[in-house]
Protein backbone atom coordinates (compact mmCIF):
# COMPACT_ATOMS: atom_id res chain seq x y z
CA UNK A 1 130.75 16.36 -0.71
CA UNK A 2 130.44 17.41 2.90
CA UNK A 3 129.62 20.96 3.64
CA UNK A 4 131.83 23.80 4.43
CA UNK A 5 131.99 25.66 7.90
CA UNK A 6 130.78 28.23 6.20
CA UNK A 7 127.43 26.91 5.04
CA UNK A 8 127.12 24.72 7.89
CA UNK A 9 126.97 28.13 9.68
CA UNK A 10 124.09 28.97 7.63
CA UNK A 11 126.30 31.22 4.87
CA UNK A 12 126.69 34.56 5.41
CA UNK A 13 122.81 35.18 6.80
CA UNK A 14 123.72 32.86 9.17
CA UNK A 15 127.41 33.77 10.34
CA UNK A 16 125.10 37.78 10.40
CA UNK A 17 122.81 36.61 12.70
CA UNK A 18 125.47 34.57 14.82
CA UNK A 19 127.42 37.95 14.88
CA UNK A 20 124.74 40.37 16.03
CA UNK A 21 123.70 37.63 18.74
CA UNK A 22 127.37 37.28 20.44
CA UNK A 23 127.31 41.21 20.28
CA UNK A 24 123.99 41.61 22.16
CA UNK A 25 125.88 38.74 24.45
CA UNK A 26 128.96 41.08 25.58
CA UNK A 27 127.34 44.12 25.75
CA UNK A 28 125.29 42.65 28.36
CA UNK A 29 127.91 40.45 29.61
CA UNK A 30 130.09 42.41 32.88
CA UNK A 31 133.06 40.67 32.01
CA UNK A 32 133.44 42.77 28.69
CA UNK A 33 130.45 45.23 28.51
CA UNK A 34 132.42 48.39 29.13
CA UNK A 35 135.08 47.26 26.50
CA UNK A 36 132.54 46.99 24.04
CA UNK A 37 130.23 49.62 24.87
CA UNK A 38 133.63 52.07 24.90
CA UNK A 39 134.21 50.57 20.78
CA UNK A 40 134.34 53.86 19.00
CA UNK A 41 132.56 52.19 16.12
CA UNK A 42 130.40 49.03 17.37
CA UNK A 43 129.24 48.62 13.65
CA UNK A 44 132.41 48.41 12.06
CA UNK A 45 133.41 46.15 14.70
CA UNK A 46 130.63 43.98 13.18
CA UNK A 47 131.01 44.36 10.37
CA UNK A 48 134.87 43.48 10.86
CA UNK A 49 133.94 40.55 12.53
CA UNK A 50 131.34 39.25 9.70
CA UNK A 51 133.98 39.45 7.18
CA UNK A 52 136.29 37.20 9.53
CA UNK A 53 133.59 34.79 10.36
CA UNK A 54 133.11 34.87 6.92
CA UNK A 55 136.18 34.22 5.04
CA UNK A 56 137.35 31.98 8.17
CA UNK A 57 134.76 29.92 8.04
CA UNK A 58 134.95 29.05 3.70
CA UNK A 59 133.02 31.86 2.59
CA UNK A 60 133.55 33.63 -0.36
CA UNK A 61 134.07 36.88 1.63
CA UNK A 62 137.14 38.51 1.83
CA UNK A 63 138.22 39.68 5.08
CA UNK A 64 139.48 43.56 4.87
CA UNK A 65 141.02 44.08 8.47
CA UNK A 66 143.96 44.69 10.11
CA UNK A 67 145.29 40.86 11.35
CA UNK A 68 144.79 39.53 14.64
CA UNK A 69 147.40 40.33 16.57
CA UNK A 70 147.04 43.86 15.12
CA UNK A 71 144.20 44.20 16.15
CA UNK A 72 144.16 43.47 19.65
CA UNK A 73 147.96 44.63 20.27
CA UNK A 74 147.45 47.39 22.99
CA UNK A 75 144.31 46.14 24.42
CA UNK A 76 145.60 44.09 27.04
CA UNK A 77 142.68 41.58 26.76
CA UNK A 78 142.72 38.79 29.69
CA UNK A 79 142.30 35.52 29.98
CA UNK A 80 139.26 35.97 31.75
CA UNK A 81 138.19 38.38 29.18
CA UNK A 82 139.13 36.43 25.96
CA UNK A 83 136.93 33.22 27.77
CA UNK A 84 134.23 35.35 28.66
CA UNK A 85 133.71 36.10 24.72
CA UNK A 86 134.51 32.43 23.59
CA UNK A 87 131.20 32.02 25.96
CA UNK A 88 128.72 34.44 24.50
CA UNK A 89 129.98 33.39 20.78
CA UNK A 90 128.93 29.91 21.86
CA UNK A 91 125.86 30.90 23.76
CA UNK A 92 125.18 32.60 20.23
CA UNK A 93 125.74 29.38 18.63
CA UNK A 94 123.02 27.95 20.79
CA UNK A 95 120.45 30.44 20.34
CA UNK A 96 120.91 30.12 16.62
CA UNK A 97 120.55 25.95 16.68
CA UNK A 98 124.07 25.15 15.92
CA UNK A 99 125.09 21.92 16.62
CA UNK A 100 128.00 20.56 18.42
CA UNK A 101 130.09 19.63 15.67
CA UNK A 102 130.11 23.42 14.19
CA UNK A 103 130.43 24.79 17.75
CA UNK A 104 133.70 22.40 17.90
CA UNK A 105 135.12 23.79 14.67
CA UNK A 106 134.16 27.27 15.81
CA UNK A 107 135.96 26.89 19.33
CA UNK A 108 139.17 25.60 17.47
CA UNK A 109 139.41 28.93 15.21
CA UNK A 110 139.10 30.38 18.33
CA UNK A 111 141.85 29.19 20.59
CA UNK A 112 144.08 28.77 17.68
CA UNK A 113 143.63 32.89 17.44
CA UNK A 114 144.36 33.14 21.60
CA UNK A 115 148.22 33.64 21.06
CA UNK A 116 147.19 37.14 19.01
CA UNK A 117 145.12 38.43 21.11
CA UNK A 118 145.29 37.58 24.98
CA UNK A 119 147.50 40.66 26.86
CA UNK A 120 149.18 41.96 23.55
């Protein structure tokens, strides 16, 4: 049986490790370093985004946020923004020895989550 996203991530140690790198990656990245350095709670955010890694991904996590489009309505994230973080995740990716098969999967979550996020 082939392996889930999820594991091929490396499970939830993995998808952790994948999380805290693309963090490190935009707070040092000037397209979206003040966003992120102005997140009231950078460890929720984390934690937020482990869950959804998580439970997008095949895990057995449940993901206990508010949706997408929720999320981000108000935020006016641009294009150049939302690419600029689609970068660092798979410069992450990289770093952790992810291969190009789970960085395709990854970037097709991704854009499929654009419409709910980009200037809502």
């Amino acid at each position: 049986m082939a392996k889930t996203l999820y594991e091929r991530l490396g499970g939830a140690d993995g998808i952790a490790r994948l999380v805290e790198d693309a963090v490190d990656a935009h707070l040092s990245n000037p397209v979206v370093k003040t966003r992120c350095e102005n997140t009231k709670d950078i460890e929720h955010a984390k934690k937020m985004s482990r869950e959804f890694f998580c439970a997008g991904a095949g895990g057995p996590e449940t993901y206990t946020g508010r949706d997408m489009l929720a999320a981000h309505r108000g935020m006016n994230i641009s294009e150049q923004e939302y690419v600029a973080v689609v970068d660092d995740i798979l410069g992450a990716m990289d770093k952790n020895n992810l291969g190009a098969d789970e960085k395709k999967d990854v970037l097709a979550i991704l854009y499929s989550l654009k419409g709910d996020i980009i200037r809502v």
